[in-house]
N, C-alpha and C. Protein backbone atom coordinates (compact mmCIF):
# COMPACT_ATOMS: atom_id res chain seq x y z
N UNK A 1 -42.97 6.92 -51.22
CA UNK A 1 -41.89 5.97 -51.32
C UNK A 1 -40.77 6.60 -52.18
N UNK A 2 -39.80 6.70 -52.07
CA UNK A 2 -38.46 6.97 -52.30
C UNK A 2 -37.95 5.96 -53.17
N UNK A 3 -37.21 6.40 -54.05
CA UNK A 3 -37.15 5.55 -55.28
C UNK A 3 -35.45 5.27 -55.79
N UNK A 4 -35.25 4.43 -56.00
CA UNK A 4 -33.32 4.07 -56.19
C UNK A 4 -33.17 3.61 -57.27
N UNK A 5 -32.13 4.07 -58.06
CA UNK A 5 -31.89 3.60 -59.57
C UNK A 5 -30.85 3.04 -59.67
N UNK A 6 -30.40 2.84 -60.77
CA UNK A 6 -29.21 2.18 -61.00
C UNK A 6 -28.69 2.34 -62.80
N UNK A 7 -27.04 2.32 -62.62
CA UNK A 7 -27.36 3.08 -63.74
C UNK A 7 -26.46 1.64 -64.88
N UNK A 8 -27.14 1.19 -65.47
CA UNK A 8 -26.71 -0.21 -66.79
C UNK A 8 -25.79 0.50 -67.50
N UNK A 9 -25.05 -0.14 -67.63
CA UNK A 9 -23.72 -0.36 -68.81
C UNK A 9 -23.63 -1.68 -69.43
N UNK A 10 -23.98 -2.16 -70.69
CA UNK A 10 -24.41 -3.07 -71.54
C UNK A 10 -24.42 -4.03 -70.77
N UNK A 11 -25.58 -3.99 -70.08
CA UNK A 11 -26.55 -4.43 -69.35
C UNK A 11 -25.87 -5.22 -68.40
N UNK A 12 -24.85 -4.19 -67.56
CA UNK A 12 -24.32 -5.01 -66.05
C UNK A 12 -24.56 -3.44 -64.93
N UNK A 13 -25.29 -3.88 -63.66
CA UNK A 13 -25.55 -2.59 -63.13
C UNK A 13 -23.89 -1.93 -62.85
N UNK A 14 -23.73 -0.81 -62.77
CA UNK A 14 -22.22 -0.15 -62.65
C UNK A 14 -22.39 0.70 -61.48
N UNK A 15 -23.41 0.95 -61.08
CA UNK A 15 -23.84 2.23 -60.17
C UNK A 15 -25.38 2.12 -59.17
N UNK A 16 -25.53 1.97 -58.04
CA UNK A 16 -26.48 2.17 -57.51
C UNK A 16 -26.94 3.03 -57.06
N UNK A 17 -27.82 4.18 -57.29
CA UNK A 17 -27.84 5.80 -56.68
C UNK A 17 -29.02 5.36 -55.50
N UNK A 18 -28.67 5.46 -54.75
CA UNK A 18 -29.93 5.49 -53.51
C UNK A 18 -30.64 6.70 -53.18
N UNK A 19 -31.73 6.79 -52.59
CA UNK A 19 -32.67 7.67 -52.51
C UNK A 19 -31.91 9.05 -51.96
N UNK A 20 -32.22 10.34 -51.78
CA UNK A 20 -31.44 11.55 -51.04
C UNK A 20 -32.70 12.29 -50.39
N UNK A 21 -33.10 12.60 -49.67
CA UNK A 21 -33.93 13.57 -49.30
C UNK A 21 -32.92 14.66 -48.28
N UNK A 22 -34.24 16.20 -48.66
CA UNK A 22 -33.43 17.37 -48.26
C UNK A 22 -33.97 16.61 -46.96
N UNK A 23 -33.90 18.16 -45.89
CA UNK A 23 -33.83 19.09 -44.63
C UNK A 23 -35.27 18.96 -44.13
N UNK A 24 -36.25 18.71 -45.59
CA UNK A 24 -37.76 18.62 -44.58
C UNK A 24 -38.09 16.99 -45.12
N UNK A 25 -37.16 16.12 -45.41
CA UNK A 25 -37.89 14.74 -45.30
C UNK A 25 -38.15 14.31 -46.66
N UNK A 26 -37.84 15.69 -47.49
CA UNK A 26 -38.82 15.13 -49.64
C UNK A 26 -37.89 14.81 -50.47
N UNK A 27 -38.14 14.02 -50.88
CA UNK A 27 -36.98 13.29 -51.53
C UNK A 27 -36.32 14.43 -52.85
N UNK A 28 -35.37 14.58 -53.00
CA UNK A 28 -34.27 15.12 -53.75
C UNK A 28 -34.43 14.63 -55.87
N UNK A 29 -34.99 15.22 -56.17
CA UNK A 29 -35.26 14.08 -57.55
C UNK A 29 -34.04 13.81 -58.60
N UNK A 30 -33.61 12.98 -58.89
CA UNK A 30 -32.01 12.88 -59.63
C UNK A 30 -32.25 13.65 -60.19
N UNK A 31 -32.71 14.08 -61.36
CA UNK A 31 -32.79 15.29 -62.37
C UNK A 31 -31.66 16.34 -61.50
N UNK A 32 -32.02 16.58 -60.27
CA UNK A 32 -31.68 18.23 -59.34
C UNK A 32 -30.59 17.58 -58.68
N UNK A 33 -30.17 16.34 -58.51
CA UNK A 33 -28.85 16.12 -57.88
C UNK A 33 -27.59 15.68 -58.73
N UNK A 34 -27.91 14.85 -60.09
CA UNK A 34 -26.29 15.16 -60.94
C UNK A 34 -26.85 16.52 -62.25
N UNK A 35 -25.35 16.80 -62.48
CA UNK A 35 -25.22 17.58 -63.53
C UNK A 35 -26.17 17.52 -65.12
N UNK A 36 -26.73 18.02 -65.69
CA UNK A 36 -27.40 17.58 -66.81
C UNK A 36 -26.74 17.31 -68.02
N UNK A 37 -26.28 16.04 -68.25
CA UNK A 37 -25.83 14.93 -68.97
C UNK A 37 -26.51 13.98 -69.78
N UNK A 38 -27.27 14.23 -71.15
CA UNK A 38 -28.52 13.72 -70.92
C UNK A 38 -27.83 12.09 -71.83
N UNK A 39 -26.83 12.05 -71.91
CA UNK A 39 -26.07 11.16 -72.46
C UNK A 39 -25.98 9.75 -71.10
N UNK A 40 -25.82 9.97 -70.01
CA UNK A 40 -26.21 9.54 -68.86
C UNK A 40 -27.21 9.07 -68.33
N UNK A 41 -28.70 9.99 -68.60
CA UNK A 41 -29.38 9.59 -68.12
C UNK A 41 -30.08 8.36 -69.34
N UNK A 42 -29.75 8.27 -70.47
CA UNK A 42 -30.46 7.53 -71.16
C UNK A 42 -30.25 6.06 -70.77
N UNK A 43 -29.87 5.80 -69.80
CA UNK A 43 -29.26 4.26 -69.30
C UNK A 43 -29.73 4.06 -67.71
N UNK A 44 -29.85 5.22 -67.43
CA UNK A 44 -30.83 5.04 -66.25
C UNK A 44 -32.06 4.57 -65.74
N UNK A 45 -32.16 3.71 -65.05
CA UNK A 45 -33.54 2.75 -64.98
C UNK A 45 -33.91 2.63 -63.39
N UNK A 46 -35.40 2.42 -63.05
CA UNK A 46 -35.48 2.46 -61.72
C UNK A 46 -35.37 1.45 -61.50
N UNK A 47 -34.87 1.18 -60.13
CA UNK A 47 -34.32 -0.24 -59.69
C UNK A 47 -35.56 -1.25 -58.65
């Protein structure tokens, strides 16, 4: 199962990231698809 987050800003969702998979079907893990920001990810929650 493929998994979608969303990213809170004092506590209103601002962003919905939906699932990405490559070329053979496996899902893409956020870590490897935005930039490493770890200021970002601390607000990130699975949805």
């Amino acid at each position: 199962m493929m998994k979608s987050y969303a990213r809170i800003d004092q506590g209103i969702v601002v962003e919905i990231i939906l699932p990405w998979a490559d070329e053979n079907g496996d899902e893409v893990p956020i870590e490897q698809r935005f930039a490493h920001e770890p200021h970002l990810f601390k607000n990130r929650r699975c949805a």
